[in-house]
C-alpha atoms as a PDB file:
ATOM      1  CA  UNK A   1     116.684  95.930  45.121  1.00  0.00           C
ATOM      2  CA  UNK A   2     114.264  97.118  43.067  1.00  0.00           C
ATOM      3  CA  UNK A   3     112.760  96.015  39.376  1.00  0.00           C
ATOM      4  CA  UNK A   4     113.427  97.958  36.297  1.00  0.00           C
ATOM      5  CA  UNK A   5     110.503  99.852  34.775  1.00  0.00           C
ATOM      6  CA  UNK A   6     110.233  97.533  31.569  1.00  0.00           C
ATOM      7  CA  UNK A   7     110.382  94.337  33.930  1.00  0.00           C
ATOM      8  CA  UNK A   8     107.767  95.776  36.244  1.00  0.00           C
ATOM      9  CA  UNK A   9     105.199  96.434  33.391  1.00  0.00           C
ATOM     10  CA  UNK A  10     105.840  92.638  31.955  1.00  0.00           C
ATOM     11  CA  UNK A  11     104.871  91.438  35.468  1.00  0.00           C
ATOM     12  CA  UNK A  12     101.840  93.520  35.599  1.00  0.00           C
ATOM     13  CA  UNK A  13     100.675  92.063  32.070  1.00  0.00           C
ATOM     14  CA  UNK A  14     101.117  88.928  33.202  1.00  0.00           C
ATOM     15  CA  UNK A  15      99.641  89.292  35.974  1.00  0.00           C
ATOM     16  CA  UNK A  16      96.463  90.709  34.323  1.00  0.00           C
ATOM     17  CA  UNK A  17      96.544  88.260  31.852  1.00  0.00           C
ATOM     18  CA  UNK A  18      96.578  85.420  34.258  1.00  0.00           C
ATOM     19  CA  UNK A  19      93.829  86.727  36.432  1.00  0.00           C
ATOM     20  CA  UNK A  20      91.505  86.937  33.543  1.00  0.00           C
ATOM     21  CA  UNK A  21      92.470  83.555  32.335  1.00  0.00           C
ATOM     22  CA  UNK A  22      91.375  81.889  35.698  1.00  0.00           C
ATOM     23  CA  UNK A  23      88.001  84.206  35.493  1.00  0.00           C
ATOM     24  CA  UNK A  24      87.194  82.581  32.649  1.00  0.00           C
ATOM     25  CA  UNK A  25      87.110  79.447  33.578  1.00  0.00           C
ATOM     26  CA  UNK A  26      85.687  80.162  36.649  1.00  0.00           C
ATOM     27  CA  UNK A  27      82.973  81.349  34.802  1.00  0.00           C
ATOM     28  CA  UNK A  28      82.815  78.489  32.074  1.00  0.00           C
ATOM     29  CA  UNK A  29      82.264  75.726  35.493  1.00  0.00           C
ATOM     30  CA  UNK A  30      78.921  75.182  35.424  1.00  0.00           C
ATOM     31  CA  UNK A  31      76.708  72.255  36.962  1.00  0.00           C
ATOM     32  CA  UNK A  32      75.871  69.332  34.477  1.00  0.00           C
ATOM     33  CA  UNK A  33      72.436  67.838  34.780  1.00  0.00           C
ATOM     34  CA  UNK A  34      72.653  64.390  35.215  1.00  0.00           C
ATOM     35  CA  UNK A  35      70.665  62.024  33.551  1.00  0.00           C
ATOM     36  CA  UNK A  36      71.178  58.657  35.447  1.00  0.00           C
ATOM     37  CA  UNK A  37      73.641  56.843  37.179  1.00  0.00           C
ATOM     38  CA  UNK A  38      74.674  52.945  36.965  1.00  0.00           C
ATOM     39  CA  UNK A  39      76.818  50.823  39.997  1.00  0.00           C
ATOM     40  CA  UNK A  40      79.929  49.825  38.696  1.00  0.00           C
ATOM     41  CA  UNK A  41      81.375  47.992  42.040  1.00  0.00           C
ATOM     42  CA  UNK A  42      79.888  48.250  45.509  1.00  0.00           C
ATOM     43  CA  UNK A  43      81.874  51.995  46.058  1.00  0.00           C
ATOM     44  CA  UNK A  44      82.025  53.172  42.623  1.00  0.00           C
ATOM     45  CA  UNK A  45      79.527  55.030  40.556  1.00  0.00           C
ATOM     46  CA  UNK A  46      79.177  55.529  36.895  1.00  0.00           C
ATOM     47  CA  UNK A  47      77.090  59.138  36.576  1.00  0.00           C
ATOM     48  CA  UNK A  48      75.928  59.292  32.441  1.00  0.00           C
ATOM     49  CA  UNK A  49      75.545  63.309  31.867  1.00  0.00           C
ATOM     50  CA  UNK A  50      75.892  64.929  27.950  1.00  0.00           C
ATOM     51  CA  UNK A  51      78.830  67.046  26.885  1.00  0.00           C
ATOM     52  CA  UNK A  52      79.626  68.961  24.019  1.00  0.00           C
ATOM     53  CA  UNK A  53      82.903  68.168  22.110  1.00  0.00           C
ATOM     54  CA  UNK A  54      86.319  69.589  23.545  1.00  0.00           C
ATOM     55  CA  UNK A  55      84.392  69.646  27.208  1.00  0.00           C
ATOM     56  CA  UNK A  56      85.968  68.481  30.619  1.00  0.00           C
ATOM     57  CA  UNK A  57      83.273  66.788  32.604  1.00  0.00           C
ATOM     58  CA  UNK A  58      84.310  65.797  36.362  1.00  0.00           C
ATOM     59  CA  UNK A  59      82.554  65.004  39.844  1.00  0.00           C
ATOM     60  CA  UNK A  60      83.305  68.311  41.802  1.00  0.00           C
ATOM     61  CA  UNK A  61      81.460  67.174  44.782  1.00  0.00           C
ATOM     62  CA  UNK A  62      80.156  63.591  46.597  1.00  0.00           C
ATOM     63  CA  UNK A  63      78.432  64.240  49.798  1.00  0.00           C
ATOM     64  CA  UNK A  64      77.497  60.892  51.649  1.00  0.00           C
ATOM     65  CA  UNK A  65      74.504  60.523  54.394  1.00  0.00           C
ATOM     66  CA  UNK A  66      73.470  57.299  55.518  1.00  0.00           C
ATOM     67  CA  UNK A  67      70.423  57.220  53.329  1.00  0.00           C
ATOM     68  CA  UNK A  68      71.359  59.008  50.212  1.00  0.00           C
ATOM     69  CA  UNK A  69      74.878  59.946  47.979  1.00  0.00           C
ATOM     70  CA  UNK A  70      74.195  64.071  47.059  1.00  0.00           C
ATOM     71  CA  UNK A  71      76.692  64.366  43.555  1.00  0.00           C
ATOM     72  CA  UNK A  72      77.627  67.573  41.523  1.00  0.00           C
ATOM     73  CA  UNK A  73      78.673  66.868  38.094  1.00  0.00           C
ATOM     74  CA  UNK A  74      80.254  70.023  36.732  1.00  0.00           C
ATOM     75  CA  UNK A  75      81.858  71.016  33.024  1.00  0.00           C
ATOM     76  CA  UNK A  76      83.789  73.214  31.366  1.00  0.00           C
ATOM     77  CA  UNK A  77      83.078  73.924  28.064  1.00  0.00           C
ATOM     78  CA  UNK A  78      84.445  75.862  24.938  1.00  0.00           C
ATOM     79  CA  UNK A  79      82.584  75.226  21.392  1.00  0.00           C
ATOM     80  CA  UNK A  80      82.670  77.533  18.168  1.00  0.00           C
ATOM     81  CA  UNK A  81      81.756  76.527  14.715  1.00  0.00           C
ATOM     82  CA  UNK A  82      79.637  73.562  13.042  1.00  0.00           C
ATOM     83  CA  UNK A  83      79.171  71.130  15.779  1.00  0.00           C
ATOM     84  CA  UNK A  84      78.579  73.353  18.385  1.00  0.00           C
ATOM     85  CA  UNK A  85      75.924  72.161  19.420  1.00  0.00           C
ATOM     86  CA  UNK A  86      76.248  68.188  19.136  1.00  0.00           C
ATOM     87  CA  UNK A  87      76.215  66.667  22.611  1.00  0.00           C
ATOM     88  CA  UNK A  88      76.926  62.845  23.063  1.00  0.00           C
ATOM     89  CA  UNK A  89      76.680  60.975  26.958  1.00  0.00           C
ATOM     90  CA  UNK A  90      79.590  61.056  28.782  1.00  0.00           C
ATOM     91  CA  UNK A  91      80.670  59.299  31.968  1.00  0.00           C
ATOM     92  CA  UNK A  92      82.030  60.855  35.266  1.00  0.00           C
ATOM     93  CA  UNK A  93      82.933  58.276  38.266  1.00  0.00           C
ATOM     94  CA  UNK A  94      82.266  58.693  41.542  1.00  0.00           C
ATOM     95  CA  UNK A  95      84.390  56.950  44.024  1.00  0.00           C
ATOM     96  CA  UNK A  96      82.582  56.578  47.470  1.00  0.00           C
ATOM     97  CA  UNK A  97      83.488  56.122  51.180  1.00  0.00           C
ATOM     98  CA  UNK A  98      81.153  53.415  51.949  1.00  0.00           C
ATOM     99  CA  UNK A  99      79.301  51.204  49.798  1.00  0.00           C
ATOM    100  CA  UNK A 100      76.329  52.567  47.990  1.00  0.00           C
ATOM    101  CA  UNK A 101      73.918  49.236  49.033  1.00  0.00           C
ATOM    102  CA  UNK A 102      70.250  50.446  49.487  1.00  0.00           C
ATOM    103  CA  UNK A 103      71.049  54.406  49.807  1.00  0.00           C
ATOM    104  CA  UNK A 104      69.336  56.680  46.856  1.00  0.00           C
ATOM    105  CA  UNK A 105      71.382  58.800  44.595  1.00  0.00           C
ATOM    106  CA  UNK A 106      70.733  62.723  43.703  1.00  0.00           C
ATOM    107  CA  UNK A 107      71.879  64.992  41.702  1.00  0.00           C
ATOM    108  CA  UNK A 108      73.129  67.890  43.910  1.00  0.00           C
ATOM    109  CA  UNK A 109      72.675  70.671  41.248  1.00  0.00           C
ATOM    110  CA  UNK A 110      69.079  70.090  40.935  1.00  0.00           C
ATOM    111  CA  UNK A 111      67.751  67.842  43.695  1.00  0.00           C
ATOM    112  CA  UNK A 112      66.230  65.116  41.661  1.00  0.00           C
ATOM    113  CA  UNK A 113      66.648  61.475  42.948  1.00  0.00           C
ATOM    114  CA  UNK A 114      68.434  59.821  39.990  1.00  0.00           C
ATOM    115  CA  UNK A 115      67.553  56.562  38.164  1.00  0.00           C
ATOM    116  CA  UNK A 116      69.308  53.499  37.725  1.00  0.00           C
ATOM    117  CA  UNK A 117      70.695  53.206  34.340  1.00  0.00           C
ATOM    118  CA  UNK A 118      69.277  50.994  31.688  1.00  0.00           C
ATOM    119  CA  UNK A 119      70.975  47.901  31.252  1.00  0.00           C
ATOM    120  CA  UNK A 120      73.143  46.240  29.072  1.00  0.00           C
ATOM    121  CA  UNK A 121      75.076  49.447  29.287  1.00  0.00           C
ATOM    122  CA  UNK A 122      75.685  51.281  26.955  1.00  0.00           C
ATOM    123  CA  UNK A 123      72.534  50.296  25.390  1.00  0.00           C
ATOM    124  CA  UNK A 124      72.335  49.001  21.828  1.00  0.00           C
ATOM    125  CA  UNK A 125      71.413  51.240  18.970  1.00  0.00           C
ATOM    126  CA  UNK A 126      70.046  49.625  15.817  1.00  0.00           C
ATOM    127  CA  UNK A 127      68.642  46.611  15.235  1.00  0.00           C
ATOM    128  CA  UNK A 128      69.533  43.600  17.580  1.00  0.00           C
ATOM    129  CA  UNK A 129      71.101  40.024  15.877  1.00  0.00           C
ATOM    130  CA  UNK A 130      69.469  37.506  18.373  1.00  0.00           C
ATOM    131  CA  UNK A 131      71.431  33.666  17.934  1.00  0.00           C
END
C-alpha cells in the first residue's frame, strides 16, 4: 500500500519539525553549578543551585563511591523579556543508594567538593525578632 503524495509530505513536516524540536532542547540541557547541598534524611539530598524563571532544574546523574557522591545538576531554560535575567535558589533532590554518613559530596559538572548548607534552612532574610 502506499501513501498519497499530500500525506507523505505532512509526515515529512512533521517529522522535521519534531527533530528540530528535540535539538533544541538538547541543546538548551546544560549543567547547573551548584552552590551547596544540605542532608535531608540519611539517603536523601537537598542540592540548592539558581534558576531563572520558567526553568526545569533536575538531578541528571548520582554516581556513588564509597568515599564521595559525584552529582550533575542540569536545566533547561527559556527566558525573553524583563526578568530575564532574575535568578532565585532552587532545590533538586537527590535520592541515594546508601546513606550519605561521612562520604563528601561534588559537583560532577565542575569537580568542586560542595559545602554543607547553612542552617536554619532556608536562611532568614531581614531582621531577626528574638523572644
Amino acid at each position: 500500500m502506499r501513501i498519497p503524495m499530500p500525506r507523505r509530505r505532512w509526515v515529512v513536516v512533521v517529522a522535521v519539525l519534531l527533530l528540530v524540536a528535540v535539538m533544541t532542547v538538547r541543546f538548551l540541557d546544560r549543567p547547573n553549578p551548584i552552590d551547596f547541598y544540605r542532608v535531608i534524611d540519611a539517603q536523601t539530598i537537598g542540592l540548592e543551585t539558581s534558576a531563572g524563571p520558567g526553568s526545569w532544574t533536575r538531578v541528571t546523574s548520582v554516581v556513588e563511591t564509597s568515599s564521595s557522591v559525584t552529582v550533575v545538576v542540569s536545566t533547561i531554560e527559556i527566558s525573553f523579556g524583563p526578568g530575564a535575567g532574575v535568578r532565585s535558589f532552587v532545590e533538586a533532590t537527590a535520592k541515594l543508594n546508601s546513606p550519605l554518613g561521612d562520604r563528601t559530596v561534588v559537583d560532577g559538572s565542575s569537580g568542586q567538593t560542595l559545602r554543607l548548607a547553612p542552617s536554619p534552612w532556608p536562611p532568614q532574610l531581614g531582621p531577626q525578632k528574638t523572644p
